[in-house]
N, C-alpha and C. Protein backbone atom coordinates (compact mmCIF):
# COMPACT_ATOMS: atom_id res chain seq x y z
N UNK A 1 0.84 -1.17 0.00
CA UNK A 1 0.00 0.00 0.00
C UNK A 1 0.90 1.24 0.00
N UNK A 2 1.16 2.21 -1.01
CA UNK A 2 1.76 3.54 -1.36
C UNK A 2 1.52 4.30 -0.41
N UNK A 3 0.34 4.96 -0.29
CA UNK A 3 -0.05 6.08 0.23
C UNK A 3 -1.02 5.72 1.76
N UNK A 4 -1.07 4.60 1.98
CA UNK A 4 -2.50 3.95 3.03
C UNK A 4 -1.66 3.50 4.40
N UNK A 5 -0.13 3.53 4.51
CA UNK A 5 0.29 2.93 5.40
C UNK A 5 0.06 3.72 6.76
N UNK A 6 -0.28 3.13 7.37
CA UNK A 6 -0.63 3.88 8.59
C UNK A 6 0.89 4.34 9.50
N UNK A 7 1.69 3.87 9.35
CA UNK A 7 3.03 4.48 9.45
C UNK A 7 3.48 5.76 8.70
N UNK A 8 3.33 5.88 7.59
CA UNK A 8 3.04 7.02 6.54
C UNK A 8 2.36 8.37 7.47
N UNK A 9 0.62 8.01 8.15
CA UNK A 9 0.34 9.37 8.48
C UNK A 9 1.00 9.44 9.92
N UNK A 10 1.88 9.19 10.39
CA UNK A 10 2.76 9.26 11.35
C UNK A 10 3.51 9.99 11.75
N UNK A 11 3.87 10.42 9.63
CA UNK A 11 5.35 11.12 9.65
C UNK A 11 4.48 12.72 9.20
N UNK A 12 3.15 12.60 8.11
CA UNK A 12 2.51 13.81 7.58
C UNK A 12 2.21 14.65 8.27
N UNK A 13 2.19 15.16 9.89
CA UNK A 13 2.17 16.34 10.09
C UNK A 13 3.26 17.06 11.18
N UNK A 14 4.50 16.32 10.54
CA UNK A 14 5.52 17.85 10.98
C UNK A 14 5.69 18.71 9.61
N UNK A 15 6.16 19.61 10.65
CA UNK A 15 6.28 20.60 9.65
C UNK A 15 7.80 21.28 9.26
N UNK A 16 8.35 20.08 8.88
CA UNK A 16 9.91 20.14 8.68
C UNK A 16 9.98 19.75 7.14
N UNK A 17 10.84 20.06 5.85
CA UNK A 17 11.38 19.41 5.13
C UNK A 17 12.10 18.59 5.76
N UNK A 18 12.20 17.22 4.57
CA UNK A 18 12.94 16.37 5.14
C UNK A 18 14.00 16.17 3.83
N UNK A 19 15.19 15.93 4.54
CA UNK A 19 16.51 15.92 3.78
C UNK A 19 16.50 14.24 3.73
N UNK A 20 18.23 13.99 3.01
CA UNK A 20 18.68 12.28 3.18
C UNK A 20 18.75 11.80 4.20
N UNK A 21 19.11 12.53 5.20
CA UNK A 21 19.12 11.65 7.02
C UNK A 21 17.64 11.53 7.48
N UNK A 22 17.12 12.49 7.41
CA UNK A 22 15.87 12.65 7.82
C UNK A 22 14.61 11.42 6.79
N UNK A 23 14.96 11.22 5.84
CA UNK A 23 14.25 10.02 4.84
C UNK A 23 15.39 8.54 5.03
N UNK A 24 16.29 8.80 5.62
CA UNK A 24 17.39 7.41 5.88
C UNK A 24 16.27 6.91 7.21
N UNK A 25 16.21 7.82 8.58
CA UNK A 25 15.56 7.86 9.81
C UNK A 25 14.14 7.14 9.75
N UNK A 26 13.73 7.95 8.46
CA UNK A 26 12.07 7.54 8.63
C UNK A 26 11.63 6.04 8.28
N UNK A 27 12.70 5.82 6.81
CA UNK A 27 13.05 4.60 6.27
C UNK A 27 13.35 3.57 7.60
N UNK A 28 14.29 3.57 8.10
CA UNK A 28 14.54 3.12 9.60
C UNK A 28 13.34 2.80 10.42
N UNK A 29 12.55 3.83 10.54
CA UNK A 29 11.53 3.62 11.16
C UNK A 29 10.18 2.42 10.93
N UNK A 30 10.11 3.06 9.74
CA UNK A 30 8.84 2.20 8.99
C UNK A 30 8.85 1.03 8.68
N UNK A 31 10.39 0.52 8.26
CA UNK A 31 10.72 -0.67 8.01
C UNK A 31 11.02 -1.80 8.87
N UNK A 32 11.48 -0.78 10.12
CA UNK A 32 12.21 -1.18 11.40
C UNK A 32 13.41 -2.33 11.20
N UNK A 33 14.13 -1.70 10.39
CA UNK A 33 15.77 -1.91 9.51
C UNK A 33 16.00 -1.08 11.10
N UNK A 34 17.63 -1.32 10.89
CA UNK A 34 18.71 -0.38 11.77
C UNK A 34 18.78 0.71 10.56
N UNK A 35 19.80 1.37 11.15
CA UNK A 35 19.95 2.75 10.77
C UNK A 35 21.01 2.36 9.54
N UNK A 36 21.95 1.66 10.13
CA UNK A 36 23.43 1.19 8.52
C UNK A 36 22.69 0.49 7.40
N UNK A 37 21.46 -0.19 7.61
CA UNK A 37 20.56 -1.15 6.69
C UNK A 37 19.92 0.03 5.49
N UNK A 38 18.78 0.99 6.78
CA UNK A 38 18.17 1.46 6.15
C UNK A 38 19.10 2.68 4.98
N UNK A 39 20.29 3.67 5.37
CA UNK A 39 21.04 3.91 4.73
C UNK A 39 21.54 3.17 3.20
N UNK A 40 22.01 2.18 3.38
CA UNK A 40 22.28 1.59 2.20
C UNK A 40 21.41 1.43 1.21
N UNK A 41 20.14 0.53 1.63
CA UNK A 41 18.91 0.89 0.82
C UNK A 41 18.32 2.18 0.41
N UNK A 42 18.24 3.29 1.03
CA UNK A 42 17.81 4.65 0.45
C UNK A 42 19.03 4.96 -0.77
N UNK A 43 20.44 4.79 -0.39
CA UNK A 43 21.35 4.91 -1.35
C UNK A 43 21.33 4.17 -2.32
N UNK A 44 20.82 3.13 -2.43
CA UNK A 44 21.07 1.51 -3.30
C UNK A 44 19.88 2.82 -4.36
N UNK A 45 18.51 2.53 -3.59
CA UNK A 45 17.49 3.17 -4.75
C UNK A 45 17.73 4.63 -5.67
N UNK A 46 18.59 5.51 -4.73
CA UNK A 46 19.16 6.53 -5.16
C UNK A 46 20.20 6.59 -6.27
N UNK A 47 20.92 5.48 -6.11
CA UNK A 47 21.82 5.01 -7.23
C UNK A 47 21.97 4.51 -8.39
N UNK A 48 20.15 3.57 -8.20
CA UNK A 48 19.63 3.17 -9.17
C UNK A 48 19.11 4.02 -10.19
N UNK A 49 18.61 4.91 -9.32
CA UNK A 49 18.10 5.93 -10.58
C UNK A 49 18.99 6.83 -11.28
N UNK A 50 19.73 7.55 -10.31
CA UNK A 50 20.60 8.26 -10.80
C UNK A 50 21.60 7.64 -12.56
N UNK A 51 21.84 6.36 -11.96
CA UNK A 51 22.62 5.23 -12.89
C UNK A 51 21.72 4.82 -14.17
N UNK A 52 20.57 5.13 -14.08
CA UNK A 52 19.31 4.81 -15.33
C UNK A 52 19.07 5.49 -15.97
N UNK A 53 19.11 7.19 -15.39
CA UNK A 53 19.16 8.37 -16.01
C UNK A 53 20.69 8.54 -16.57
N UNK A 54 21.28 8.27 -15.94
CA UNK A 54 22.65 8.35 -17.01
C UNK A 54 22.57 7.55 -18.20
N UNK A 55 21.92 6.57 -18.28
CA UNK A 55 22.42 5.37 -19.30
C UNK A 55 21.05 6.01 -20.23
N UNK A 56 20.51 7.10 -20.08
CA UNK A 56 19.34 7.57 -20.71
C UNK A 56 18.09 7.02 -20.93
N UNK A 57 17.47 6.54 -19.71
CA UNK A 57 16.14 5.37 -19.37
C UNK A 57 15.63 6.60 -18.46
N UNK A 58 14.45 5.76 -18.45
CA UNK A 58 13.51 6.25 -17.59
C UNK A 58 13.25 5.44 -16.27
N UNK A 59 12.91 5.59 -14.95
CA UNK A 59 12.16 5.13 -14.04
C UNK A 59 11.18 5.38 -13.73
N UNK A 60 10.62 4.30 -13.80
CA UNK A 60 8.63 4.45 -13.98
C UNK A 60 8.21 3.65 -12.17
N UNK A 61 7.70 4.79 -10.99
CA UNK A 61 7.59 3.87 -10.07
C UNK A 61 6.00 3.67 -9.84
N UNK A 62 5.28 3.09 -10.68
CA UNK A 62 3.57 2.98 -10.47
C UNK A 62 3.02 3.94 -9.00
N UNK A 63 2.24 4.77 -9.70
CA UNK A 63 1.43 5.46 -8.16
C UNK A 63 1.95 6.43 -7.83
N UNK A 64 3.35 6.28 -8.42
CA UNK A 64 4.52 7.34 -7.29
C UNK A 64 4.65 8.36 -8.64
N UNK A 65 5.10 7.85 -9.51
CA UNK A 65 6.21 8.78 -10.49
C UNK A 65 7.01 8.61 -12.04
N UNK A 66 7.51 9.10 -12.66
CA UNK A 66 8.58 8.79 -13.91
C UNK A 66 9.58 9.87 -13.44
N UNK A 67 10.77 9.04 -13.44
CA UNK A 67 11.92 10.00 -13.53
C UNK A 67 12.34 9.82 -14.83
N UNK A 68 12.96 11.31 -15.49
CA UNK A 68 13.35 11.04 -16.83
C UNK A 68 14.74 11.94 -17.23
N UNK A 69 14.99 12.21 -18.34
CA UNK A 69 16.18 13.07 -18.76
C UNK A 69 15.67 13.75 -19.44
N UNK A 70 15.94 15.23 -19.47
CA UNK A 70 15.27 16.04 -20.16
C UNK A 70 16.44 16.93 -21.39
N UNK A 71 16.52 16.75 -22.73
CA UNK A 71 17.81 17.14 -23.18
C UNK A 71 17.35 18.76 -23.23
N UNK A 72 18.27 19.40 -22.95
CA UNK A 72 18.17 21.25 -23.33
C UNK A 72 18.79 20.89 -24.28
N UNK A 73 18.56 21.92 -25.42
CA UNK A 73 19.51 22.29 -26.49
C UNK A 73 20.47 23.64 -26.08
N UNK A 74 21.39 23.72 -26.93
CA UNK A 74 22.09 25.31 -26.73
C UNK A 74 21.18 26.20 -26.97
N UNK A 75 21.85 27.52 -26.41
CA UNK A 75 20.81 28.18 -26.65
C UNK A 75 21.59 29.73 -26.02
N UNK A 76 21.60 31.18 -26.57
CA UNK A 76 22.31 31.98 -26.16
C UNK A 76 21.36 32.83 -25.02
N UNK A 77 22.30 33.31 -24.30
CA UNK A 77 22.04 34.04 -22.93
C UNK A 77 23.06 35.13 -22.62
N UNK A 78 22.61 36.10 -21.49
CA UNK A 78 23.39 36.58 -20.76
C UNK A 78 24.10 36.71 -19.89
N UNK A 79 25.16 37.10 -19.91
CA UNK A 79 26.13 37.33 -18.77
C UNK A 79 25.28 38.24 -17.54
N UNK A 80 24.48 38.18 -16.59
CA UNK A 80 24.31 39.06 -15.87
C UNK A 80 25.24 40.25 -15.38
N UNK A 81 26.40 39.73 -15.08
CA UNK A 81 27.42 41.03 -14.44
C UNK A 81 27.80 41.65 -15.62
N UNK A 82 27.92 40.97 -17.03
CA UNK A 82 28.32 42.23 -17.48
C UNK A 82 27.49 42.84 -19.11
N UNK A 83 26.37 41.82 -19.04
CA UNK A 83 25.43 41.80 -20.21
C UNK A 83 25.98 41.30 -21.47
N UNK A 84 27.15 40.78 -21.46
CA UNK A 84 28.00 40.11 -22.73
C UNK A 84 26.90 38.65 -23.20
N UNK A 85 26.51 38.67 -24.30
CA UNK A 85 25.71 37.46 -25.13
C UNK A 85 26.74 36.29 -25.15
N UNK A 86 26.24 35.22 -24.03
CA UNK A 86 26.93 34.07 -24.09
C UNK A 86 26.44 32.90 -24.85
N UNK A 87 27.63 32.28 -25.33
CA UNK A 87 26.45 30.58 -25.54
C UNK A 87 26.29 29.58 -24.41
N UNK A 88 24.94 29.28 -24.15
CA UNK A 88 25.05 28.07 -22.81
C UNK A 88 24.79 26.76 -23.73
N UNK A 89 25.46 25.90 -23.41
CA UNK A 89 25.69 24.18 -23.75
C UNK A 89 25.01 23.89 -23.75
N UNK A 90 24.60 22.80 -24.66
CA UNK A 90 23.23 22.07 -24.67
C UNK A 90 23.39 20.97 -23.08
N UNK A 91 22.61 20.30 -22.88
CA UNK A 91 22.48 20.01 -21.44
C UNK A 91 21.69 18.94 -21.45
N UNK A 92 21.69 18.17 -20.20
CA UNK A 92 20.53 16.81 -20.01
C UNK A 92 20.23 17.39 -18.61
N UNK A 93 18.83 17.51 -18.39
CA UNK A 93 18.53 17.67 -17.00
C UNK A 93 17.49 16.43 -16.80
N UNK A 94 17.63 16.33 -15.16
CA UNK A 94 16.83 15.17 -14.50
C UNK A 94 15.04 15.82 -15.00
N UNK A 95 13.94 14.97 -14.94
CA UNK A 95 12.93 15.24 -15.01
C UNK A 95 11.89 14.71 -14.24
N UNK A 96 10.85 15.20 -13.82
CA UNK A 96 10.17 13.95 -12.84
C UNK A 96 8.73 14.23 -13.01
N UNK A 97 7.86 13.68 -12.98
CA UNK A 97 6.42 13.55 -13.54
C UNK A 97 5.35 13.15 -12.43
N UNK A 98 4.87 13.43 -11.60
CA UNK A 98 4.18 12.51 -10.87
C UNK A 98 3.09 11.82 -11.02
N UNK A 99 2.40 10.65 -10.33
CA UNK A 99 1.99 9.76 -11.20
C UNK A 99 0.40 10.01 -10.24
N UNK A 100 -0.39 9.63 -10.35
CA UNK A 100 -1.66 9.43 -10.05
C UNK A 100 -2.06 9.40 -8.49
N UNK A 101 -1.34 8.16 -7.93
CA UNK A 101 -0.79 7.68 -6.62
C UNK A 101 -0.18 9.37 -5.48
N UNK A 102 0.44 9.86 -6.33
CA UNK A 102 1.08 10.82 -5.78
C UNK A 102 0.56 11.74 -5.26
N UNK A 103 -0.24 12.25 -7.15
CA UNK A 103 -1.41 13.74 -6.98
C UNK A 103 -2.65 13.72 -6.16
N UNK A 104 -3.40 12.22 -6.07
CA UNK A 104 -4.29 11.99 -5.02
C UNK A 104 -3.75 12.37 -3.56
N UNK A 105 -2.57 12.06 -3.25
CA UNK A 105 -2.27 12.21 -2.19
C UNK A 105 -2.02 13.13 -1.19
N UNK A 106 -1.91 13.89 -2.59
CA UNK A 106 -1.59 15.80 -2.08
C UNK A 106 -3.06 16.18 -1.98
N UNK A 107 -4.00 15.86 -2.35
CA UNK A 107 -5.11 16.77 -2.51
C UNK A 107 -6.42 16.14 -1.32
């Protein structure tokens, strides 16, 4: 269950962002892994994607999301400090989509 775990509304009303320790902790929690377990696994999944988007794939997590690569082309700009017309590099940025599972969840 994605969004139904009753561990889940546990964590929904502080009112903190939560960083990598703070999602390593919660992971820890919910799973009731130790803390070196749950670490590795948040990194393992973090790595996975990161490593899929490099190889130029997508991750599709049902309910949750698509992570993707998004190519920029070049494209000219400015120098702010000194208004000189630069060229910026074409580029791959991360992309992320959320999925059904997700947007219900917010609303």
């Amino acid at each position: 269950m994605l969004f139904g775990n009753p561990v889940h509304h546990f964590f929904q009303h502080e009112d903190a962002n939560v960083n990598k320790t703070d999602l390593i902790d919660k992971v820890a929690v919910t799973t009731e892994m130790n803390k070196a377990s749950a670490t590795r696994a948040v990194e393992a999944v973090l790595e996975i994607i990161a490593g899929t988007l490099r190889e130029g794939n997508t991750v599709t997590l049902s309910g949750f999301g698509t992570f993707s690569v998004s190519n920029r082309s070049a494209r000219t700009g400015r120098n702010p400090r000194t208004g000189e017309l630069i060229t910026i590099p074409a580029s791959k940025a991360p992309k992320f989509k959320s999925g059904k599972g997700l947007k219900d969840a917010l609303n």
